[in-house]
Protein backbone atom coordinates (compact mmCIF):
# COMPACT_ATOMS: atom_id res chain seq x y z
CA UNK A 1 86.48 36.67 68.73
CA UNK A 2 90.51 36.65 69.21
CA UNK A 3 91.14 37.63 65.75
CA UNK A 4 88.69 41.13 67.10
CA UNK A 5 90.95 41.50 70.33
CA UNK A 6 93.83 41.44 68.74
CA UNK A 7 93.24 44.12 65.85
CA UNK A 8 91.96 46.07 68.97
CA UNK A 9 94.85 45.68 70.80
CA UNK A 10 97.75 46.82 67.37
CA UNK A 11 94.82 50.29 66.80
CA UNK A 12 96.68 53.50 68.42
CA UNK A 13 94.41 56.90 68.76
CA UNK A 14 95.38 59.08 66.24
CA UNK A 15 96.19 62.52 67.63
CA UNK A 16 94.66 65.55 66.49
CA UNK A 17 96.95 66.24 63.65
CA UNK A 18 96.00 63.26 61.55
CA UNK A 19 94.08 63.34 58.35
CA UNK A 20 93.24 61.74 55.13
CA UNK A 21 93.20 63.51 51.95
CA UNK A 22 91.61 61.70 48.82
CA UNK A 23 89.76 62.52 45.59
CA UNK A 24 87.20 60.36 44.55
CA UNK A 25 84.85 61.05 41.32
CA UNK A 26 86.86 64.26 40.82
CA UNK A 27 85.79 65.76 44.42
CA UNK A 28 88.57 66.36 46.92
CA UNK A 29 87.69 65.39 50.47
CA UNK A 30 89.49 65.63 53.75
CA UNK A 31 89.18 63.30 56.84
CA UNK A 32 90.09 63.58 60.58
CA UNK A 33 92.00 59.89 61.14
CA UNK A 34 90.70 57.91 64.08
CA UNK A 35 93.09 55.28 64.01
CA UNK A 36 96.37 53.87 62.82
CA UNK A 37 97.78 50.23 62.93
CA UNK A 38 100.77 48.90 61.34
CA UNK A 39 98.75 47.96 57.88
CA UNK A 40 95.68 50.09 58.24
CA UNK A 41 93.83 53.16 59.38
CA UNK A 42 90.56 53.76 60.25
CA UNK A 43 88.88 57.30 58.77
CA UNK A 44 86.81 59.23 60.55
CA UNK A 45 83.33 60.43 57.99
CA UNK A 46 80.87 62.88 59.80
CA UNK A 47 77.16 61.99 58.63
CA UNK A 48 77.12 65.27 56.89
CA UNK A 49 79.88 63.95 54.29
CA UNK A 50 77.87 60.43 54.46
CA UNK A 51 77.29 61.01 50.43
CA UNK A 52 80.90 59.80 50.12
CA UNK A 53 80.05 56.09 51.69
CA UNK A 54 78.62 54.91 48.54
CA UNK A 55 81.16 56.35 46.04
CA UNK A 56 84.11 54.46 48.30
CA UNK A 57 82.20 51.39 47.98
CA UNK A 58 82.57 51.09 44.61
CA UNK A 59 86.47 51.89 44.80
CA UNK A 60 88.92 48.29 45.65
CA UNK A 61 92.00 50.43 45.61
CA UNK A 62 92.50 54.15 46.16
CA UNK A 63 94.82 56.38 46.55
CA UNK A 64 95.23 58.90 49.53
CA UNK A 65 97.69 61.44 50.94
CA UNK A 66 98.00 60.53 54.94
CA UNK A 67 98.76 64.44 56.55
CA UNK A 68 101.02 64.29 59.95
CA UNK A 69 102.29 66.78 62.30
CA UNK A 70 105.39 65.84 60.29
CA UNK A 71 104.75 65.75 56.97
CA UNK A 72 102.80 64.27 53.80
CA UNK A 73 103.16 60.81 52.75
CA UNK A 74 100.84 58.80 49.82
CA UNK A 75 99.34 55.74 50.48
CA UNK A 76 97.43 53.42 48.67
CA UNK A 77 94.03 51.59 50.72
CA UNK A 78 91.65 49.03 49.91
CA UNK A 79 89.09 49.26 51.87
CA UNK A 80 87.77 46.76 54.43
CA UNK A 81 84.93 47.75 56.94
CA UNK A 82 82.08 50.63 56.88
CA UNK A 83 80.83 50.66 60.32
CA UNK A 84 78.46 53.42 62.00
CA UNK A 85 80.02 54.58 65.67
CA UNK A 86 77.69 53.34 68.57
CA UNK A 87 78.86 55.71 71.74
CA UNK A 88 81.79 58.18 72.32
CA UNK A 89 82.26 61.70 71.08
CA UNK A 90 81.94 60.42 67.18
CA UNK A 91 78.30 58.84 68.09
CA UNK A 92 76.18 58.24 65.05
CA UNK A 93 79.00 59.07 61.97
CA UNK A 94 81.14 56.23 60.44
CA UNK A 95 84.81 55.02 60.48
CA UNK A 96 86.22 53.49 57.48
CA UNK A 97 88.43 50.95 57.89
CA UNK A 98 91.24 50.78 55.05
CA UNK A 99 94.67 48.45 54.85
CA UNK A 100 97.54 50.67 53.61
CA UNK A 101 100.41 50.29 51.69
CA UNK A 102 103.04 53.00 51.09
């Protein structure tokens, strides 16, 4: 229960300028980022691009482009949590959960 309060706590909001580019199978996708912590980020995936769940978990390491207000930068992520959104403006799609290394 700690170990859930403090990941809490180290999440910041992404803003709206966030996102998440990534090709998996040979499709390009882009995804609005919900949140960012110092070794992860958590993707935002509406339930009309819910085809793409499956294909990430198959994936232990991919490679992404992370979009800012500022700039581009690649990332690598292995992905850690699928979890469906229970209330709030994103009610009923997904975040994926993802550590990050640069």
């Amino acid at each position: 229960m700690s170990v859930d309060r403090r990941v809490r706590e180290t999440l910041a909001a992404s803003d709206g300028g966030h996102r998440v580019e990534v090709e998996i199978d040979g499709h390009p996708y882009c995804f609005k980022v919900l949140n960012i912590s110092q070794g992860g980020i958590g993707m935002l995936v509406m339930q009309t691009q819910s085809e793409v769940l499956p294909l990430l978990q198959g994936k232990s390491r991919i490679q992404m482009v992370h979009i800012t207000p500022k700039g581009r930068m690649e990332i690598m992520a292995v992905l850690r949590h699928t979890s469906i959104i229970g209330s709030g403006e994103f009610e009923g799609n997904y975040v994926v959960g993802f550590s990050i290394t640069i």
